[in-house]
Each structure stands twice: as structure tokens, then as C-alpha cells.
Protein backbone atom coordinates (compact mmCIF):
# COMPACT_ATOMS: atom_id res chain seq x y z
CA UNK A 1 -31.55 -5.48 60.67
CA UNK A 2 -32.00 -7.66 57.49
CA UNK A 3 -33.71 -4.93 55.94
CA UNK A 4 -30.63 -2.66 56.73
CA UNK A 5 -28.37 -5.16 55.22
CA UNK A 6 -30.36 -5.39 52.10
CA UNK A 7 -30.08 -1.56 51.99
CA UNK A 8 -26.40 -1.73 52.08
CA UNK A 9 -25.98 -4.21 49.57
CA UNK A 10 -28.08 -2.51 46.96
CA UNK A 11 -26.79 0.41 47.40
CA UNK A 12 -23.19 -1.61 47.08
CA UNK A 13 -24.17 -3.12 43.82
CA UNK A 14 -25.82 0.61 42.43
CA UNK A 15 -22.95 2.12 43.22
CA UNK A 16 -20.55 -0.47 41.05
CA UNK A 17 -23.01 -0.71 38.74
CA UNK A 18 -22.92 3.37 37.81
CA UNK A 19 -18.72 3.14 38.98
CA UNK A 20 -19.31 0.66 35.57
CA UNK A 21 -21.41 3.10 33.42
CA UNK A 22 -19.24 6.18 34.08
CA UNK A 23 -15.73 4.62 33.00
CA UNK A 24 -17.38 2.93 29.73
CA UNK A 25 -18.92 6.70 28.83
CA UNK A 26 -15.56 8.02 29.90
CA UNK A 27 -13.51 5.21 27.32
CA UNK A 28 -16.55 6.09 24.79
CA UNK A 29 -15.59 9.66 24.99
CA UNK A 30 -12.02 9.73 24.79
CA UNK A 31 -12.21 6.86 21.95
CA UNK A 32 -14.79 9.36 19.78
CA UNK A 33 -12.13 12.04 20.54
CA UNK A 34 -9.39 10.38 19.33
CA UNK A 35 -11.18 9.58 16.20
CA UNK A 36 -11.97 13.36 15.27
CA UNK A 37 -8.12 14.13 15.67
CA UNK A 38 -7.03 11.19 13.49
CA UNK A 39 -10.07 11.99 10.94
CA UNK A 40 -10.10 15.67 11.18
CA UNK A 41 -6.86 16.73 12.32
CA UNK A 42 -7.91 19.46 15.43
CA UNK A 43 -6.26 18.53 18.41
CA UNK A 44 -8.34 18.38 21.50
CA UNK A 45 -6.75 19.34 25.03
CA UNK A 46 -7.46 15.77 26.59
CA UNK A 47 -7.48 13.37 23.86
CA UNK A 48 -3.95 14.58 22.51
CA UNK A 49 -4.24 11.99 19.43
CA UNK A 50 -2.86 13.96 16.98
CA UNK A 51 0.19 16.78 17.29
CA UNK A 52 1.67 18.97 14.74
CA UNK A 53 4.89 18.82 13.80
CA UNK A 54 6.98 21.77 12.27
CA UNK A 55 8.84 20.54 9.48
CA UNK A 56 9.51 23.76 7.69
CA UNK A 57 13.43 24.42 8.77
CA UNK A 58 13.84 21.54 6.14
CA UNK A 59 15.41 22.85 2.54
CA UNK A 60 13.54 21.91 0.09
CA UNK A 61 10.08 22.47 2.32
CA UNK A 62 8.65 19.06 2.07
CA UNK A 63 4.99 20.96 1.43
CA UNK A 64 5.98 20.90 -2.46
CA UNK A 65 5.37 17.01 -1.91
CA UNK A 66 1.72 17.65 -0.46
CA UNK A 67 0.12 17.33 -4.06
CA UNK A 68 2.22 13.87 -5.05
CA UNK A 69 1.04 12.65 -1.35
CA UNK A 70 -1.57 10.03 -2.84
CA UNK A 71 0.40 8.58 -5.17
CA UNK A 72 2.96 7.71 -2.33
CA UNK A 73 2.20 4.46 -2.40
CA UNK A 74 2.82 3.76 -5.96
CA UNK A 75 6.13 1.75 -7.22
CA UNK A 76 7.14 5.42 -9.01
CA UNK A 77 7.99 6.59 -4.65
CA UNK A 78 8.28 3.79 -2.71
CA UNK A 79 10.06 1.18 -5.49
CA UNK A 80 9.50 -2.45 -5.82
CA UNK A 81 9.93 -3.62 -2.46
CA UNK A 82 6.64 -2.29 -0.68
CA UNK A 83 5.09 0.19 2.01
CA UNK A 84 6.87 1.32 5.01
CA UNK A 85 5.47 -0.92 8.01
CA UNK A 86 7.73 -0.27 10.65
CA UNK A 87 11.21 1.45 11.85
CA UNK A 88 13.53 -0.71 14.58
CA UNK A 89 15.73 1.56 16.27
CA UNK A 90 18.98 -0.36 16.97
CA UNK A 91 20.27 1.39 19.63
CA UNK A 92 16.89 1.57 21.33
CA UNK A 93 15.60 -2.20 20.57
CA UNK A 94 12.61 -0.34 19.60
CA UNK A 95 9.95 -1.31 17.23
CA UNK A 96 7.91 1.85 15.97
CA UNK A 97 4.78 1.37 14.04
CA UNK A 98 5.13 4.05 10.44
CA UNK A 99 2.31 5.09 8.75
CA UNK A 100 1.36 7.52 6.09
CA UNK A 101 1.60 11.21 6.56
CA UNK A 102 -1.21 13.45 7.89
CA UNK A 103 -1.38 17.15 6.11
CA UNK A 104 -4.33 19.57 7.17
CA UNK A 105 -4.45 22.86 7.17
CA UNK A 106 -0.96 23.23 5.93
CA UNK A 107 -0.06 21.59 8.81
CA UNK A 108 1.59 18.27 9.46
CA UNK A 109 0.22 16.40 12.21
CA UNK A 110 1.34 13.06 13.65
CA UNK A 111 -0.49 10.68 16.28
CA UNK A 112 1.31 10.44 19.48
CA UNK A 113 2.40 6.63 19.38
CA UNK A 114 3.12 6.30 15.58
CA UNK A 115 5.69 7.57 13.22
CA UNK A 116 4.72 9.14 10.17
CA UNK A 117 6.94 9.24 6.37
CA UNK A 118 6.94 11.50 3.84
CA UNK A 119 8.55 10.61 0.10
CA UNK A 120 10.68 13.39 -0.87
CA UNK A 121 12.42 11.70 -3.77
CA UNK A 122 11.07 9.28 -6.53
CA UNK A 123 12.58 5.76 -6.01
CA UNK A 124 15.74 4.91 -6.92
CA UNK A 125 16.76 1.95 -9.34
CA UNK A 126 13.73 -0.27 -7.34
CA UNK A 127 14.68 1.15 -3.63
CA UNK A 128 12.28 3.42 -1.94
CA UNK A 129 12.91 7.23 -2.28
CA UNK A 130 14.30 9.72 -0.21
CA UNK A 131 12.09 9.79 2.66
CA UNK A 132 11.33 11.83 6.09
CA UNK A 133 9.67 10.31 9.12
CA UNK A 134 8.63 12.26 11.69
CA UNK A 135 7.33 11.75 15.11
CA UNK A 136 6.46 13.51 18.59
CA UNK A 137 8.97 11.71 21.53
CA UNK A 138 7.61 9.48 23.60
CA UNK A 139 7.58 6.18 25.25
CA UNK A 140 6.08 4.55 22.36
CA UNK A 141 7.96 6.59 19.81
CA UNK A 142 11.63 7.62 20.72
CA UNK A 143 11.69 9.39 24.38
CA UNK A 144 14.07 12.69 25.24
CA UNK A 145 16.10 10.32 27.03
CA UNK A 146 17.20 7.73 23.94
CA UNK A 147 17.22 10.36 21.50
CA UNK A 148 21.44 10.44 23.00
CA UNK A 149 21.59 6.96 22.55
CA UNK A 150 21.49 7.19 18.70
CA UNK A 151 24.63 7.87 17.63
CA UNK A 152 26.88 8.11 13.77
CA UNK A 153 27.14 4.27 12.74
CA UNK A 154 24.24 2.58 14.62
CA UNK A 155 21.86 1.33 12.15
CA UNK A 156 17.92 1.79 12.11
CA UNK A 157 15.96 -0.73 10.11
CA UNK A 158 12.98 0.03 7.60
CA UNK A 159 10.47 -2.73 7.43
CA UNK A 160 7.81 -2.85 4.59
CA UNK A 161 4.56 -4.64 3.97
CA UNK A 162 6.10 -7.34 1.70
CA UNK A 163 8.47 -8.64 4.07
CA UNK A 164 11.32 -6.62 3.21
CA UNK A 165 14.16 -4.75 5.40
CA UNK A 166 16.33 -1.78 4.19
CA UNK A 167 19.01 -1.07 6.40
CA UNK A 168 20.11 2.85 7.39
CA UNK A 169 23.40 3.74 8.74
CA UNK A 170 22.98 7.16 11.09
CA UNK A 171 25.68 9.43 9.82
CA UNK A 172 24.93 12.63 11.72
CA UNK A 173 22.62 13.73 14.84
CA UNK A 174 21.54 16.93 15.00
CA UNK A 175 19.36 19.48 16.80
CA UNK A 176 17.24 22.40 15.91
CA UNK A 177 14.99 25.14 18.34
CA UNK A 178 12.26 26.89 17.40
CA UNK A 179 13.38 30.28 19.01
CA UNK A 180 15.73 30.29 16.26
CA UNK A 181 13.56 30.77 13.16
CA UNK A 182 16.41 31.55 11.16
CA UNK A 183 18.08 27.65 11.19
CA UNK A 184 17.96 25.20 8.72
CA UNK A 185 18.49 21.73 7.74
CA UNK A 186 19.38 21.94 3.97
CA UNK A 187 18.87 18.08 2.06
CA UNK A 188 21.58 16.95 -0.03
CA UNK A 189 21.39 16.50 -3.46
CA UNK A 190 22.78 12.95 -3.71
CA UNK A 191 22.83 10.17 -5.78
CA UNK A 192 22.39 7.71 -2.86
CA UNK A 193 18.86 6.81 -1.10
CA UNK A 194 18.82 8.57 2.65
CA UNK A 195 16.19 8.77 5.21
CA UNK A 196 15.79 11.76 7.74
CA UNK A 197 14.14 10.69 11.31
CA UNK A 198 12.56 13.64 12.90
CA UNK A 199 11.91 13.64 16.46
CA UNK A 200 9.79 17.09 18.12
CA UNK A 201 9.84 17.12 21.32
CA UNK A 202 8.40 20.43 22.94
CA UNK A 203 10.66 23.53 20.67
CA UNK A 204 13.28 20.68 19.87
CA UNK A 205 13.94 18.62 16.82
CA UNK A 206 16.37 16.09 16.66
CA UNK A 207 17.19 15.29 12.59
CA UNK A 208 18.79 11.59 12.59
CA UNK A 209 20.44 11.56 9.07
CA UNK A 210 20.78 8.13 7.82
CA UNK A 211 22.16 6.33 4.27
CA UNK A 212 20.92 3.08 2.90
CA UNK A 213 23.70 0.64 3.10
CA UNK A 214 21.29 -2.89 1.92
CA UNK A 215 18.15 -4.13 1.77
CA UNK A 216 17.48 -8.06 2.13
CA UNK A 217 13.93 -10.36 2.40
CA UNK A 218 13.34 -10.93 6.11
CA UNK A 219 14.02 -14.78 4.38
CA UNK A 220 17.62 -13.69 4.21
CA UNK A 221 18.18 -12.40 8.06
């Protein structure tokens, strides 16, 4: 009888034991997954880190900005007042990490739970430039569900890395499909700084158009 119960028990505690060994190779696998899409831009079917993102409906093509993409970070794009950190969405009480853009194989990719910008414009008298950020819809991102929540005169927010905000004012939400190949979202030629939020989700983009209106120190909130 003891001897039984000893049998049980170790075969209890190898059983937890390998339960153990299988989810940490499972997490180890998934996490060195995740790192090949970030690093190498190939999306694998269970990782899903990284997804591409059409962008080419927009007029001008933001590709013509792929060779300027390094210098994104200089005061010449993104002005005086520092990187992009993060986008608040108002009307969602969302806070949504941004971070630069991922090009690979003329392709633009984006990770699942992070928005990405793209400088489209040098900046203007010390304000960032014209920028698009684009994202896949999610929980973590915007979902299907809040994109109808974001409507003309809510304001999304712009934080950077030097504790600044700029403020957007949405003027205009709109919606593309892919089955039509022949629509497009032409970019005004404007004197004033704007920023175009792209949301994919499945054959649909939703374009949030939005206008600076201010930008204050996060001492001055």
C-alpha cells in the first residue's frame, strides 16, 4: 500500500513537473517567433506578431518616404518637440503605444498591439510633420466596434518622448475596401500640420483625418 502511494505521488509530481517543461518550451517558442516577425518581417500562422498593412490607396503613396525613413527622427520631420510616444484616443479613453514604421519587402507591416507613424511632410515652423499612423484593430489598438465611436470634433492626443502633447481635432471618418482597387484617399496640400489614423481591419480601412489645433508641455495640462 505505501509503496502504491509513493507510486502515485511520483508519478503526480512527474507529471507537473513535464505539465512545467512543456508550457515554458511552448512560451520559448512563441516568444522566438515573435521575435523573427518583429526582426524579419515574415508573418508566421501562430505567432501573428507582425501584419501588413496596405497603405497604397493613399495619394501621394507614402513608399516615396521609404528612403527619408531613418532620418525620421531628426528635428528636420518630427520638429523640436520630440518622438511620437503614444496616441490617446478621446472617445475611446485609450492609450496606444506608437512606434516607428516597419517597411520590408515593399511592404508595410505593423505588430498587432502597437501603432506605427510614418512622416509624410517635413516639420512645420517647430511642429512635427504631416504624419500617418497605422494600425491592425484590436483590443489593444482600436477594435471594429470603437472605430464608430470616433466621430468629426473629438480630439486624439499625440504624446512625444519629451513630455509634450499635440492635440488633433478628427474632421472626417472615412472607409475604404479592398475589392475596390480603384478608390483613393488623395492628401491635401495644406499649409496646416494633419495626421491620418489608419485602422485595417480584415479588407477595411478606416482613415481618421485629423488637424492640429495646439500643442502644450504635459506641465501645462
Amino acid at each position: 500500500m505505501i509503496a502504491a502511494v509513493r507510486f502515485i505521488r511520483s508519478g503526480v509530481f512527474l507529471t507537473g513537473r513535464t505539465g512545467i517543461y512543456i508550457a515554458c518550451g511552448l512560451l520559448t517558442a512563441f516568444l522566438l517567433a515573435n521575435s523573427y516577425e518583429t526582426t524579419f518581417g515574415q508573418t508566421l500562422p501562430v505567432a501573428n506578431a507582425v501584419s501588413k498593412v496596405d497603405l497604397s490607396y493613399f495619394q501621394p503613396n507614402p513608399d516615396f518616404m521609404v528612403p527619408a525613413l531613418n532620418s525620421q527622427t531628426s528635428s528636420a520631420y518630427q520638429g523640436t518637440y520630440g518622438t511620437p510616444s503614444q496616441i490617446r484616443i478621446a472617445a475611446t479613453a485609450k492609450n496606444i503605444t506608437i512606434a516607428a514604421p516597419i517597411y520590408h519587402q515593399h511592404s508595410w507591416l505593423a505588430r498587432s498591439s502597437t501603432a506605427h507613424y510614418i512622416l509624410v511632410s517635413h516639420a512645420k515652423e517647430g511642429d512635427i510633420g504631416d504624419l500617418i499612423v497605422y494600425m491592425t484593430g484590436s483590443r489593444t489598438t482600436i477594435a471594429k466596434d470603437e472605430v464608430d465611436k470616433i466621430k468629426p470634433s473629438s480630439n486624439i492626443y499625440l504624446y512625444t518622448k519629451r513630455d509634450w502633447r499635440y492635440m488633433y481635432r478628427v474632421n472626417e471618418v472615412a472607409t475604404l475596401n479592398d475589392s475596390d482597387a480603384s478608390e483613393r484617399y488623395v492628401i491635401p496640400q495644406t499649409t496646416g500640420n494633419r495626421m491620418y489614423l489608419v485602422v485595417q481591419d480584415g479588407p477595411a480601412h478606416t482613415i481618421i483625418a485629423t488637424t492640429l489645433v495646439n500643442v502644450q508641455s504635459e506641465d501645462q495640462q
